[in-house]
N, C-alpha and C. Protein backbone atom coordinates (compact mmCIF):
# COMPACT_ATOMS: atom_id res chain seq x y z
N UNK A 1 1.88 -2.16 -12.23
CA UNK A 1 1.92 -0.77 -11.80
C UNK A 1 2.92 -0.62 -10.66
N UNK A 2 3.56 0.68 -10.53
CA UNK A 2 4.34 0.79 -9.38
C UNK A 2 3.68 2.01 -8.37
N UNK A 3 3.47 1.51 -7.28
CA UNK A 3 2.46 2.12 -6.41
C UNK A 3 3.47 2.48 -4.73
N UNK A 4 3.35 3.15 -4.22
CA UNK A 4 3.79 3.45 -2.89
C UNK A 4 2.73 4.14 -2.08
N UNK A 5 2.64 3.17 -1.31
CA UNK A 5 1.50 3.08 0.12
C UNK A 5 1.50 3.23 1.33
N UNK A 6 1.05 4.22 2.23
CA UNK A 6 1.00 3.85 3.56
C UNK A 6 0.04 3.63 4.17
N UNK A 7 0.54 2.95 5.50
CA UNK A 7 -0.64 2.52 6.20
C UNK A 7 -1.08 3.01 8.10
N UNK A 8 -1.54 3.12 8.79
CA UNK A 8 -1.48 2.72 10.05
C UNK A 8 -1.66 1.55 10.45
N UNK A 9 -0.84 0.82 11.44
CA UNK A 9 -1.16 -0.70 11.24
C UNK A 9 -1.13 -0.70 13.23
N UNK A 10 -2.35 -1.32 13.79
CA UNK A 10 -2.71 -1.25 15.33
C UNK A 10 -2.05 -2.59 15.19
N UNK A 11 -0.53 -2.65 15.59
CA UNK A 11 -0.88 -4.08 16.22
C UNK A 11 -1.03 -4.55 17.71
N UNK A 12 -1.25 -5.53 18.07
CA UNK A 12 -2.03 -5.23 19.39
C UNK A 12 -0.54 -5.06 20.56
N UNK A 13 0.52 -5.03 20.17
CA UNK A 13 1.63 -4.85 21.34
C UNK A 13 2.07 -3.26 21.12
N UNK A 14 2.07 -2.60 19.67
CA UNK A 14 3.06 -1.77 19.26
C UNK A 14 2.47 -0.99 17.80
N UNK A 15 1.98 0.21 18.02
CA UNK A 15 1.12 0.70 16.69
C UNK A 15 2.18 0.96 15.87
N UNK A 16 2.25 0.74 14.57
CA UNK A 16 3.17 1.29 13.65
C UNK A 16 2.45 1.70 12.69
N UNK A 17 3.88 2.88 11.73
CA UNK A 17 3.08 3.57 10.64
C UNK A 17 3.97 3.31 9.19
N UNK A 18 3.52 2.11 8.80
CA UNK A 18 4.31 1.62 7.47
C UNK A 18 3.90 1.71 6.09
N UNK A 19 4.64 1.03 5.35
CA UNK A 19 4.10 1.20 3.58
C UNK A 19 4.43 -0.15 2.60
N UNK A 20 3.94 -0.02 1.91
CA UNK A 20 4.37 -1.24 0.66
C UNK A 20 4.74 -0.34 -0.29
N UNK A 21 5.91 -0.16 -0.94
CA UNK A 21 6.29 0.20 -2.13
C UNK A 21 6.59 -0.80 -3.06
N UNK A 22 6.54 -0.26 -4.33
CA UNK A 22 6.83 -1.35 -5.21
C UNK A 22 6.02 -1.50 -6.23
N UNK A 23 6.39 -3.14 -7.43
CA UNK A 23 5.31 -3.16 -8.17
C UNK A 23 3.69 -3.93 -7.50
N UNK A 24 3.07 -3.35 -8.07
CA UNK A 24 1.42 -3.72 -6.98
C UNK A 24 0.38 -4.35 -9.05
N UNK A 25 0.06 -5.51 -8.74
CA UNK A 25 -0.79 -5.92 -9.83
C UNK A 25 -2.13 -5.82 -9.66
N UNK A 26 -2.97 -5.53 -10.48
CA UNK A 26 -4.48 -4.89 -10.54
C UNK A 26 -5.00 -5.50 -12.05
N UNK A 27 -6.20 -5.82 -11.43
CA UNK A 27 -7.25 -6.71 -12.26
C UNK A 27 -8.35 -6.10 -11.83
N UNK A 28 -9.41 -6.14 -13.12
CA UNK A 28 -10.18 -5.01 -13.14
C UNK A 28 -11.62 -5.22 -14.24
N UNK A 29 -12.85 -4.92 -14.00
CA UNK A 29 -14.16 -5.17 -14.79
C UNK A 29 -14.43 -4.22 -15.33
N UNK A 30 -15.27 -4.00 -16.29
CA UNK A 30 -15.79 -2.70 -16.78
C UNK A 30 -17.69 -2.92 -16.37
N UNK A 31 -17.93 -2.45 -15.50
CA UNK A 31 -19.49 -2.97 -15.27
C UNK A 31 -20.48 -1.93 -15.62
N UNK A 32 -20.21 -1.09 -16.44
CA UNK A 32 -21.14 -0.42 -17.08
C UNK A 32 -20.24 0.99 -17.72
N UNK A 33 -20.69 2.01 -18.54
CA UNK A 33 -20.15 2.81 -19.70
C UNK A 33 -19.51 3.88 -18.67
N UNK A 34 -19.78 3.65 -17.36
CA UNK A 34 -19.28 4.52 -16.01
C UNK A 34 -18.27 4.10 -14.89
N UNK A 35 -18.96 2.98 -15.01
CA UNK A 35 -18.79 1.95 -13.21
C UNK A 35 -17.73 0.68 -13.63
N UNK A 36 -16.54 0.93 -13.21
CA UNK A 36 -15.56 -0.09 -13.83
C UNK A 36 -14.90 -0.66 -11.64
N UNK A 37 -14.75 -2.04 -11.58
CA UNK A 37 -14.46 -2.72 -10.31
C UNK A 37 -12.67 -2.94 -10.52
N UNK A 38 -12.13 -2.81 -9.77
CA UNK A 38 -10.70 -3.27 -9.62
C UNK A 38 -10.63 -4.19 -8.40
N UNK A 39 -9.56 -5.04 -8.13
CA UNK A 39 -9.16 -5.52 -7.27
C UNK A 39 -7.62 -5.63 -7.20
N UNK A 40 -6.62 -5.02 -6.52
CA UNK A 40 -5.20 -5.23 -6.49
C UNK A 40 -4.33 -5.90 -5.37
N UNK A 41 -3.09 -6.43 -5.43
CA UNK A 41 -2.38 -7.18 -4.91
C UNK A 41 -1.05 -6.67 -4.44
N UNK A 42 -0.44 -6.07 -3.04
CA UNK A 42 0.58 -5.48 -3.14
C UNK A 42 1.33 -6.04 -2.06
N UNK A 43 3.08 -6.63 -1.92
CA UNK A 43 3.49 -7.10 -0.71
C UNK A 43 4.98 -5.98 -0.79
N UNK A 44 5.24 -6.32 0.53
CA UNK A 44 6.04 -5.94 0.77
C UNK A 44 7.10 -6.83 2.04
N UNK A 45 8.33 -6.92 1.57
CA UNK A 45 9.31 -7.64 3.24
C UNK A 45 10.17 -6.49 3.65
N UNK A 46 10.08 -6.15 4.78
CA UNK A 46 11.64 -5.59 5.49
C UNK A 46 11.95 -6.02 6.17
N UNK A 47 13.51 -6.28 6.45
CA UNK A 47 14.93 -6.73 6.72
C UNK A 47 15.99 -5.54 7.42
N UNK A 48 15.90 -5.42 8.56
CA UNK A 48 16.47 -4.49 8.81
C UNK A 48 17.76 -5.07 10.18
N UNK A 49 19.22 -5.74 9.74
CA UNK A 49 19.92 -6.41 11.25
C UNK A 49 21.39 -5.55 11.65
N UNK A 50 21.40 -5.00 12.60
CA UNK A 50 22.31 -4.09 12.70
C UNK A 50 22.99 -4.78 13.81
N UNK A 51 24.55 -4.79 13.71
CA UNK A 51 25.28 -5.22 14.48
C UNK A 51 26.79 -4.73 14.26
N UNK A 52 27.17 -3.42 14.90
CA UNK A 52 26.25 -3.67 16.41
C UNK A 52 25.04 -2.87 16.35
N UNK A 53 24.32 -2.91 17.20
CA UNK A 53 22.95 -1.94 17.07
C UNK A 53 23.44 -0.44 17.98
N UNK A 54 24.46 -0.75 18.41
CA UNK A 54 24.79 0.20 20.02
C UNK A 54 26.30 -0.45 20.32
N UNK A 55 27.17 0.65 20.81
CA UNK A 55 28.25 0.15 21.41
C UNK A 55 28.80 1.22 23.03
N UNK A 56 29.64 0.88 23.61
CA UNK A 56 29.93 1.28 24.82
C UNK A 56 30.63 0.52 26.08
N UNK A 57 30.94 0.95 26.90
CA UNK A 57 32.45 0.34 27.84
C UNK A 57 31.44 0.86 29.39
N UNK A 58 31.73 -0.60 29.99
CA UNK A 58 30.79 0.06 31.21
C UNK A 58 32.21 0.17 32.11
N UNK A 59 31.57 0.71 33.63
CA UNK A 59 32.13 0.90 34.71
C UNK A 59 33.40 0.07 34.97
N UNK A 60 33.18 -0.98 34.67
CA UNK A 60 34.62 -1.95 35.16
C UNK A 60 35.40 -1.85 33.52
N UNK A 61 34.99 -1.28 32.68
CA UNK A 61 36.26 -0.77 31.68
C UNK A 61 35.77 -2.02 30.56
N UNK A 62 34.97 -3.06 31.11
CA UNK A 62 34.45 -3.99 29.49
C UNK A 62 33.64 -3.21 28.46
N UNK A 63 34.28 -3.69 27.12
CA UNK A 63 33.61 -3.15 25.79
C UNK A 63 32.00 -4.30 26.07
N UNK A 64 31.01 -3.23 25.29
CA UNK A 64 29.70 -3.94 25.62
C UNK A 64 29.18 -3.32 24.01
N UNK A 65 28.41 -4.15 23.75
CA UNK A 65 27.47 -3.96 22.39
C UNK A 65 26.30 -4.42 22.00
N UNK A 66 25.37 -4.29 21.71
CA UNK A 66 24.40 -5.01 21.01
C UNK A 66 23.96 -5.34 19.88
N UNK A 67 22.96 -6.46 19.26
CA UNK A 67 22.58 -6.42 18.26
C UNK A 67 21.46 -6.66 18.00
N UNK A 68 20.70 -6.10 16.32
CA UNK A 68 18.86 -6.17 16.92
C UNK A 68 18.81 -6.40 14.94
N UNK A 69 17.77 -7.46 15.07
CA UNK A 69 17.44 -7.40 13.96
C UNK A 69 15.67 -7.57 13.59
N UNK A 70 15.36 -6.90 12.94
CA UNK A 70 13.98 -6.40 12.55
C UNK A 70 13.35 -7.01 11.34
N UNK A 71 12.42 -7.28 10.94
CA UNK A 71 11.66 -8.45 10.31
C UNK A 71 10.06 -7.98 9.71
N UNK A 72 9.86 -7.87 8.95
CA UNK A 72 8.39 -7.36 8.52
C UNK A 72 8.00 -7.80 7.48
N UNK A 73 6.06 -8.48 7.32
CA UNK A 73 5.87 -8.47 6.05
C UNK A 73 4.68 -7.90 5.70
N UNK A 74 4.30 -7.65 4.65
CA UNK A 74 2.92 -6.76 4.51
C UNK A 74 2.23 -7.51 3.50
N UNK A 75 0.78 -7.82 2.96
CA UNK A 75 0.11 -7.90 1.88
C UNK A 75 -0.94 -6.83 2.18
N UNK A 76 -1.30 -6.44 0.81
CA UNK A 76 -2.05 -5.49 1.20
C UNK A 76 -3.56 -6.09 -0.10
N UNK A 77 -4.56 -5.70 -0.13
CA UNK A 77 -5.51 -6.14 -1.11
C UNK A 77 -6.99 -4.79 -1.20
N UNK A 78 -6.58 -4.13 -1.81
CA UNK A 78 -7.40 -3.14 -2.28
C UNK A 78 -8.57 -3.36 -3.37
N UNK A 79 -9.61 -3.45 -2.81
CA UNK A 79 -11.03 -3.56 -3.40
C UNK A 79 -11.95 -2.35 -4.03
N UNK A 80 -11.60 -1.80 -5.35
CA UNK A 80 -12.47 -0.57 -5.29
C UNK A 80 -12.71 -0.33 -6.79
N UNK A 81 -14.05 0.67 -6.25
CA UNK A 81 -14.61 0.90 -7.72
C UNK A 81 -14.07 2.44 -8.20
N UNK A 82 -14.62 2.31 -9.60
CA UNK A 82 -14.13 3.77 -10.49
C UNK A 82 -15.21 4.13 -10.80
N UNK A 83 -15.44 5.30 -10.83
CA UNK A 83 -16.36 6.38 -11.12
C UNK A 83 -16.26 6.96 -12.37
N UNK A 84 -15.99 7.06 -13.70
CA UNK A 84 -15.54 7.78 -14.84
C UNK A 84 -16.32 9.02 -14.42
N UNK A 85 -15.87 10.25 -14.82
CA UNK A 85 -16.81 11.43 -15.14
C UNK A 85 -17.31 11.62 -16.17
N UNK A 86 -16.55 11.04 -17.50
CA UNK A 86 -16.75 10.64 -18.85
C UNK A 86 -17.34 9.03 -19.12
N UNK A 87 -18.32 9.37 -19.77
CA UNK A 87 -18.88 8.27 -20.23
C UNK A 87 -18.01 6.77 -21.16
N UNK A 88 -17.89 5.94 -20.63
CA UNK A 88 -16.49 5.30 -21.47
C UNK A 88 -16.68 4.91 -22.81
N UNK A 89 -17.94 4.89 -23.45
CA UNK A 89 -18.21 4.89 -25.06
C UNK A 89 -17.97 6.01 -25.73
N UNK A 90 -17.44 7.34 -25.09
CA UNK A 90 -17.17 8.78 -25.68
C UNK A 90 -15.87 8.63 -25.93
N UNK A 91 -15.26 7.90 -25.98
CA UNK A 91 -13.67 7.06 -25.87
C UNK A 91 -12.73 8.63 -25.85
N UNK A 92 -12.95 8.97 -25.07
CA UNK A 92 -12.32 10.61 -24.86
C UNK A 92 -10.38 9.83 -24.54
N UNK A 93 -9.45 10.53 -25.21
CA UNK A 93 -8.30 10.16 -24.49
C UNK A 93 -8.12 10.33 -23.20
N UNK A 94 -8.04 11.36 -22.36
CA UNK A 94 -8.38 11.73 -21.37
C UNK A 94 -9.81 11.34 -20.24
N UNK A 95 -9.25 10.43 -19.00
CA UNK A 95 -10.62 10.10 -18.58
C UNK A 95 -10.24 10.36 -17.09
N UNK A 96 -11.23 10.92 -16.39
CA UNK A 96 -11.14 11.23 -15.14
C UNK A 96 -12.01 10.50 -14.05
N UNK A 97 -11.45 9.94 -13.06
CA UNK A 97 -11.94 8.68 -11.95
C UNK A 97 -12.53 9.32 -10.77
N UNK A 98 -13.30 9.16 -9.83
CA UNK A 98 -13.22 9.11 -8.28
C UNK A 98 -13.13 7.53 -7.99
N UNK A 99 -13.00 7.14 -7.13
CA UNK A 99 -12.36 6.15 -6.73
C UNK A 99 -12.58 5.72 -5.09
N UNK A 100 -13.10 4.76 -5.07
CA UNK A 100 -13.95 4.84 -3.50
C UNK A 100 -13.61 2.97 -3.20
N UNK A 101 -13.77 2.48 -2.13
CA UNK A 101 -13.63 1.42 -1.99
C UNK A 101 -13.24 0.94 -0.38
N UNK A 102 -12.17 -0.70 -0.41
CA UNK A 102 -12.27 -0.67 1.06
C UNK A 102 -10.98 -1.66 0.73
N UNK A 103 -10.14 -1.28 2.03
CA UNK A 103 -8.56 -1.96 1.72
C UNK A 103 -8.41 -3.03 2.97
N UNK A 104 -7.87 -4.14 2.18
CA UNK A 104 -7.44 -5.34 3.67
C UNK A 104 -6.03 -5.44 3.55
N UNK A 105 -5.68 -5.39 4.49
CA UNK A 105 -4.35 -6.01 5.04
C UNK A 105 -3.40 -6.61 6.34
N UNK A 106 -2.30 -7.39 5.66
CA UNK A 106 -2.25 -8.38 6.91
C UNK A 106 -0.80 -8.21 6.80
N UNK A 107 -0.37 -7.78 8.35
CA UNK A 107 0.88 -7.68 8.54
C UNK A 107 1.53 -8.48 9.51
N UNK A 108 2.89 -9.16 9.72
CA UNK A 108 3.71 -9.88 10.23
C UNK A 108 5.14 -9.00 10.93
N UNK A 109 5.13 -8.72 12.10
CA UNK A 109 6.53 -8.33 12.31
C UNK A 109 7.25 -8.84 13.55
N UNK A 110 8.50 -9.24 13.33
CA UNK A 110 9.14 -10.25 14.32
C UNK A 110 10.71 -9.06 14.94
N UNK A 111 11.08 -9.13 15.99
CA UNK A 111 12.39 -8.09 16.49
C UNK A 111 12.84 -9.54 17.63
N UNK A 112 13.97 -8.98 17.16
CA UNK A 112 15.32 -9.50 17.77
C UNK A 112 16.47 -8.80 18.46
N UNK A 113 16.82 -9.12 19.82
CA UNK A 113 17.96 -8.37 20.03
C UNK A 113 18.94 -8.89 21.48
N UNK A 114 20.04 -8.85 21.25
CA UNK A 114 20.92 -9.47 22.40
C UNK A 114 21.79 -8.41 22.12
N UNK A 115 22.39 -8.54 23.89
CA UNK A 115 23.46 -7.47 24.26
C UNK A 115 24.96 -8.43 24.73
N UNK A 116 25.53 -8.21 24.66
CA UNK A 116 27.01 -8.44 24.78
C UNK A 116 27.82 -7.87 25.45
N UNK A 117 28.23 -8.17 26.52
CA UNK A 117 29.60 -7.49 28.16
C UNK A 117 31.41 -8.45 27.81
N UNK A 118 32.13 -8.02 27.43
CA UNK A 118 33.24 -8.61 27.19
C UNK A 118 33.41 -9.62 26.04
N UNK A 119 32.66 -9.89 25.48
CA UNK A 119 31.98 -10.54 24.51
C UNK A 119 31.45 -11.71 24.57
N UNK A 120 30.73 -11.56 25.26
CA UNK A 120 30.42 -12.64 26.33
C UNK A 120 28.30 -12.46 26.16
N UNK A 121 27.80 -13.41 25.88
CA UNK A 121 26.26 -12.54 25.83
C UNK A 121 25.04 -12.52 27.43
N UNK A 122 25.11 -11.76 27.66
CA UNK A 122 24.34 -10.96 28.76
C UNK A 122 22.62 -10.95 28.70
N UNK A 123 22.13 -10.95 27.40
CA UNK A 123 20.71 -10.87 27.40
C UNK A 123 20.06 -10.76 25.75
N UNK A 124 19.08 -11.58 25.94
CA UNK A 124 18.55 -11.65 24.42
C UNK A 124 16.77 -11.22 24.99
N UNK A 125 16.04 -10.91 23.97
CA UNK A 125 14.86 -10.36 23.91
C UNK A 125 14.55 -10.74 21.96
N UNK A 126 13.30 -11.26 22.64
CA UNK A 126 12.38 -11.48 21.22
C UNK A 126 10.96 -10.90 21.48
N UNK A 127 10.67 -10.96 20.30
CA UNK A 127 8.91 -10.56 20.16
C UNK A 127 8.28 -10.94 18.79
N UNK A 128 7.38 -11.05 18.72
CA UNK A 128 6.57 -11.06 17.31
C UNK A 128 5.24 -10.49 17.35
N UNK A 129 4.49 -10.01 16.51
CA UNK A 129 3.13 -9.45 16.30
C UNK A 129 2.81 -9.90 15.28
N UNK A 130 0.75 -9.85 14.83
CA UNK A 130 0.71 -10.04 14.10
C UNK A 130 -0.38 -9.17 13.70
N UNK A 131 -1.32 -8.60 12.70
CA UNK A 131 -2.34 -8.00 12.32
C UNK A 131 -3.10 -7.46 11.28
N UNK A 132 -4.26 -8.33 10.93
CA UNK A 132 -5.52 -7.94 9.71
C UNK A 132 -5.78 -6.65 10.18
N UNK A 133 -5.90 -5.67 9.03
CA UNK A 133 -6.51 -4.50 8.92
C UNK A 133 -7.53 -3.86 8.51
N UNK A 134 -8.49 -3.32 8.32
CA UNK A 134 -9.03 -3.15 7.12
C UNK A 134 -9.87 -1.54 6.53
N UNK A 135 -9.46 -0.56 5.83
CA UNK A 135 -9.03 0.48 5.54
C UNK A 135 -10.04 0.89 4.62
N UNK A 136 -11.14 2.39 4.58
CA UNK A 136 -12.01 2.95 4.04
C UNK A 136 -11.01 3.44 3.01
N UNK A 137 -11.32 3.19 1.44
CA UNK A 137 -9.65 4.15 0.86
C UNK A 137 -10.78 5.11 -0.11
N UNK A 138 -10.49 6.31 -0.58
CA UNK A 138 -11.24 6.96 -1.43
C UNK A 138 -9.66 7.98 -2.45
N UNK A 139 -10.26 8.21 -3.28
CA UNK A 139 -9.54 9.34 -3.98
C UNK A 139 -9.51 9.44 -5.60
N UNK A 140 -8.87 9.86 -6.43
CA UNK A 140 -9.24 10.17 -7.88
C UNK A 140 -7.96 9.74 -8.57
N UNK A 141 -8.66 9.55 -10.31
CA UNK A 141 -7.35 8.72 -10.69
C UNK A 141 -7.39 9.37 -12.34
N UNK A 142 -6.39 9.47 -13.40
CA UNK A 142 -6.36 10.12 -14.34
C UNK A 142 -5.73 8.71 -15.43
N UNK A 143 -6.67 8.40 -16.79
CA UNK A 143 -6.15 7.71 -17.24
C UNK A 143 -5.85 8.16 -18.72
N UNK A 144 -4.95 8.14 -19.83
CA UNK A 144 -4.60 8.32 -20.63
C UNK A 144 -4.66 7.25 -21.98
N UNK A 145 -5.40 7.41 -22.88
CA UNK A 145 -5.02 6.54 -23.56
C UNK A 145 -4.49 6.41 -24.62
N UNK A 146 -3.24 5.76 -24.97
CA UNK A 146 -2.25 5.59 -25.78
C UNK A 146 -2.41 5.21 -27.51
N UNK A 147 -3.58 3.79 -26.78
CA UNK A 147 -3.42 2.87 -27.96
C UNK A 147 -4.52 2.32 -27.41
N UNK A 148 -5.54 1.68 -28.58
CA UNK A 148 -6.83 1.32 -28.52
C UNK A 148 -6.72 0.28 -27.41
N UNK A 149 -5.93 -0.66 -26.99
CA UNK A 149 -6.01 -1.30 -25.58
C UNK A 149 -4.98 -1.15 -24.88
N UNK A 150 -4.07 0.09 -24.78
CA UNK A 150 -3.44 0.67 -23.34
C UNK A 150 -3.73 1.86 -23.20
N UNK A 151 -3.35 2.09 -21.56
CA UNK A 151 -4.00 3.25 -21.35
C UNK A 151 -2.89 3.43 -20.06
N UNK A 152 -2.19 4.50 -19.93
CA UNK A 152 -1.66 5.05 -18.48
C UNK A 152 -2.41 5.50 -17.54
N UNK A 153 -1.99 5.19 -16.36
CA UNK A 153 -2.89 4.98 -15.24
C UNK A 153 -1.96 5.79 -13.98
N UNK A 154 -3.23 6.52 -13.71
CA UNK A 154 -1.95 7.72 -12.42
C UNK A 154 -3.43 7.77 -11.11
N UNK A 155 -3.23 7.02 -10.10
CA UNK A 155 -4.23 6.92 -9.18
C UNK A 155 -3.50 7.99 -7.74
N UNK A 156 -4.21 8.62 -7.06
CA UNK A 156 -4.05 9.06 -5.71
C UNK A 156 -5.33 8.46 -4.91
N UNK A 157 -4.68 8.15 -3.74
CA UNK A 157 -5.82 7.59 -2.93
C UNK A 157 -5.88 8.04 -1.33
N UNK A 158 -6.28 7.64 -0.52
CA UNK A 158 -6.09 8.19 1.15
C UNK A 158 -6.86 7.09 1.50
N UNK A 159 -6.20 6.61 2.92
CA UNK A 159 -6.71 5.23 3.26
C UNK A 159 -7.19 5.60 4.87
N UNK A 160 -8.38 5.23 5.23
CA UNK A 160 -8.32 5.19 6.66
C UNK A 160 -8.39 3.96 7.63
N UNK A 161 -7.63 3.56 8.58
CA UNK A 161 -8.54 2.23 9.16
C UNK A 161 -9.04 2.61 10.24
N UNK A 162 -10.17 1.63 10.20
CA UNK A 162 -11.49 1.40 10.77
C UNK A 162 -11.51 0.77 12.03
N UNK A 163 -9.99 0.50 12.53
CA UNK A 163 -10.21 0.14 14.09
C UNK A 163 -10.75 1.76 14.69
N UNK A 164 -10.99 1.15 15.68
CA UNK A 164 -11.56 2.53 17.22
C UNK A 164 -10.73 2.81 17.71
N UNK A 165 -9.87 4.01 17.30
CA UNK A 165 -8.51 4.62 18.12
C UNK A 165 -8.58 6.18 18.54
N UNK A 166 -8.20 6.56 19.01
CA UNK A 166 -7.89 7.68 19.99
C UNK A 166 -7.71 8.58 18.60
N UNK A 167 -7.67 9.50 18.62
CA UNK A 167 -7.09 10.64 17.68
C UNK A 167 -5.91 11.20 17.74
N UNK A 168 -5.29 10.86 19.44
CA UNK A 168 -4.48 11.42 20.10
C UNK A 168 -2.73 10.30 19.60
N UNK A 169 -3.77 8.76 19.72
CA UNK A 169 -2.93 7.89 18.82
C UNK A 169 -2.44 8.05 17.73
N UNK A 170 -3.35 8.34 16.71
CA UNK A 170 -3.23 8.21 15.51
C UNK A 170 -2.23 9.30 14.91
N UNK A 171 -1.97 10.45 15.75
CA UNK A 171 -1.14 11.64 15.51
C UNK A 171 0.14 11.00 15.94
N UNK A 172 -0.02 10.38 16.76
CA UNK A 172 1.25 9.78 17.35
C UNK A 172 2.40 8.91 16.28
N UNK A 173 1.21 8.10 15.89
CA UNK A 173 1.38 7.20 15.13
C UNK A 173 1.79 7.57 13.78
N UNK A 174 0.83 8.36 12.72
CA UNK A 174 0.97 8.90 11.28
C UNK A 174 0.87 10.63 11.29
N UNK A 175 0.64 10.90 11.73
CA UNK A 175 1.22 12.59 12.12
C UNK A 175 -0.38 13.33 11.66
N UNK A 176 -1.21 12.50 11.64
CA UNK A 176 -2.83 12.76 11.18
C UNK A 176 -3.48 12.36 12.28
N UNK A 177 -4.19 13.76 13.09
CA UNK A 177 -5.17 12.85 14.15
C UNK A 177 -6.84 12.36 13.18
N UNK A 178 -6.45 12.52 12.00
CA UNK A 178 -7.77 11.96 10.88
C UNK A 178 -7.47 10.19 11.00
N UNK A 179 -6.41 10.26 10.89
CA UNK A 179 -5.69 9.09 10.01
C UNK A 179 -5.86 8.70 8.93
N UNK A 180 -5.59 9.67 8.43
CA UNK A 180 -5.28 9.35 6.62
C UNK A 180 -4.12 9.28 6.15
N UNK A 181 -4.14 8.24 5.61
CA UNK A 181 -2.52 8.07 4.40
C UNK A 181 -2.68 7.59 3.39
N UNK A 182 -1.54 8.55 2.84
CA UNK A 182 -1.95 8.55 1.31
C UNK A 182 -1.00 7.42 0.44
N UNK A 183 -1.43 7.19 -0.68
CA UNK A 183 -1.01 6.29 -1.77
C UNK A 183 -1.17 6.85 -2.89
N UNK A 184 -0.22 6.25 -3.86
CA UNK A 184 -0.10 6.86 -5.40
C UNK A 184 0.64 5.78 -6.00
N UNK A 185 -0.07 5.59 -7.29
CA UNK A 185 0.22 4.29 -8.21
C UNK A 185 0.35 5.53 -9.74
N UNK A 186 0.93 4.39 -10.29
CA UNK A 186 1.50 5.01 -11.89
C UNK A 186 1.49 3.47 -12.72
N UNK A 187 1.24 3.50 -13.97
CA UNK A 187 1.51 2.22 -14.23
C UNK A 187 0.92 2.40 -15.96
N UNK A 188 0.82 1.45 -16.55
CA UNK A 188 0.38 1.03 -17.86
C UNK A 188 -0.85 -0.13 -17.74
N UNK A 189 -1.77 -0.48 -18.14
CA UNK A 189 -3.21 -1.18 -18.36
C UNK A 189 -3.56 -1.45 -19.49
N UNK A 190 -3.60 -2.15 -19.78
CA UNK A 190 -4.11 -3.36 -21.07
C UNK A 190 -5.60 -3.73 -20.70
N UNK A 191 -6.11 -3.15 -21.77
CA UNK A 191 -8.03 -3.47 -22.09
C UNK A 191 -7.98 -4.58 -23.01
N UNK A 192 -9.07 -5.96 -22.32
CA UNK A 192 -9.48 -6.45 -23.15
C UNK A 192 -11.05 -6.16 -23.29
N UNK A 193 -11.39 -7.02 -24.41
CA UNK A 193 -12.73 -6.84 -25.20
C UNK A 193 -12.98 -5.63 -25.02
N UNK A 194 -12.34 -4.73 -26.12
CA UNK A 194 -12.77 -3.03 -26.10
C UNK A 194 -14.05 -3.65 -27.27
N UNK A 195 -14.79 -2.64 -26.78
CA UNK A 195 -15.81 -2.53 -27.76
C UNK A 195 -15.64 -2.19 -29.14
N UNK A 196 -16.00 -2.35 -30.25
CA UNK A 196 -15.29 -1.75 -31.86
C UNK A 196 -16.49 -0.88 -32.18
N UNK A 197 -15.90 0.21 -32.85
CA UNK A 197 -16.92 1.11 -33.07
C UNK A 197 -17.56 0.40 -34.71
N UNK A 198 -18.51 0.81 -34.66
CA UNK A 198 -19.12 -0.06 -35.80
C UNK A 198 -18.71 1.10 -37.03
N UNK A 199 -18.81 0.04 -38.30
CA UNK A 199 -18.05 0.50 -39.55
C UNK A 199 -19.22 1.38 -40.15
N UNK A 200 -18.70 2.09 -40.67
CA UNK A 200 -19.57 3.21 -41.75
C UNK A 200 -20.02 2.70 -42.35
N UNK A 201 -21.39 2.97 -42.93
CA UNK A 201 -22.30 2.32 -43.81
C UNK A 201 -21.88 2.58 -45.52
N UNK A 202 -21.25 1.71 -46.14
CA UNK A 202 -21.07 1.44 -47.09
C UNK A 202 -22.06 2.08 -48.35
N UNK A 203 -22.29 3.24 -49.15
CA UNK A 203 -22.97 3.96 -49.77
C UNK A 203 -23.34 2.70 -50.82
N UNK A 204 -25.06 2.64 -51.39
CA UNK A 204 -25.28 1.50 -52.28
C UNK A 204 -24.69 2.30 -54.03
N UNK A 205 -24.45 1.27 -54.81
CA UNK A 205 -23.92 1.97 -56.15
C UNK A 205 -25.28 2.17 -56.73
């Protein structure tokens, strides 16, 4: 599936408000004619090195510049159940989800940066962070089905995390003093062991 996600992510130096886009893989139970379990897998790296990052000529007339390079990684692991509104033995093409559950994730981000006076280097600065998350996600999902074991899959979701933050933060941070962010997946799904509808009773001669 190809899914694009955001998140709020507290890390403990520097709150950021990021995403995983991309393809995201999902494995999934059917635990009753209603109640179906998923579990999905989504990463993401950014690479971001600019050089120069900044340029400029100080007071005594030397060219000066800097450079900064930026570093990130994300996994993300979404745990959640489906709700059908339709009963899944009514094998309706059309099936409609709520979708409730609870999201983990673990992020890595490293920054780099040195400045330069005549070309000559003047000052370097590092940092790294690191931080587990873990995110109330709810929302509804529409599935289509094609062919007796595929089915298109169109999910919306809204994620909250569950650290204890300010409201005042969180606006700061994702432009929601709720803190909700949203996600949306699209994709194709392959059913195994569909059930077979049993054969018509054969009239006796």
């Amino acid at each position: 599936m190809y899914s694009e996600s955001r998140y709020e992510i507290f890390y403990p130096l520097t709150p950021n408000y990021s995403g995983i886009f991309g393809p995201q893989v999902v494995v999934g139970w059917q635990l009753s004619s209603r109640l179906a379990a998923q579990v999905g897998f989504g990463y993401m790296r950014t690479y971001d090195h600019r050089d120069p990052s900044y340029t400029g000529t100080t007071v005594a007339g030397l060219p000066t510049y800097g450079t900064e390079t930026y570093e990130e990684y994300k996994h993300a692991f979404p745990v959640l159940l489906r709700y059908s509104l339709v009963p899944h033995h009514r094998r309706m093409r059309t099936q409609f989800d709520l979708i409730g559950g609870v999201t983990s994730l673990y992020a890595k981000a490293h920054n780099e940066s040195a400045s330069y006076v005549g070309g000559q280097l003047v000052g370097q600065n590092s940092y790294g962070d690191h931080a587990t998350q873990f995110y109330l996600t709810g929302g509804f999902g529409i599935r289509y089905l094609f062919r007796p074991h595929f089915e298109g899959v169109f999910d919306a979701t809204w994620s909250r995390n569950v650290e204890n933050v300010d409201p005042s933060t969180r606006q700061a941070v994702s432009g929601s003093a709720l803190g909700l962010t949203g996600a949306f997946s699209l994709g194709l799904r392959y059913r195994f062991n569909l059930p077979h509808r049993a054969a018509a009773a054969t009239p006796a001669p």
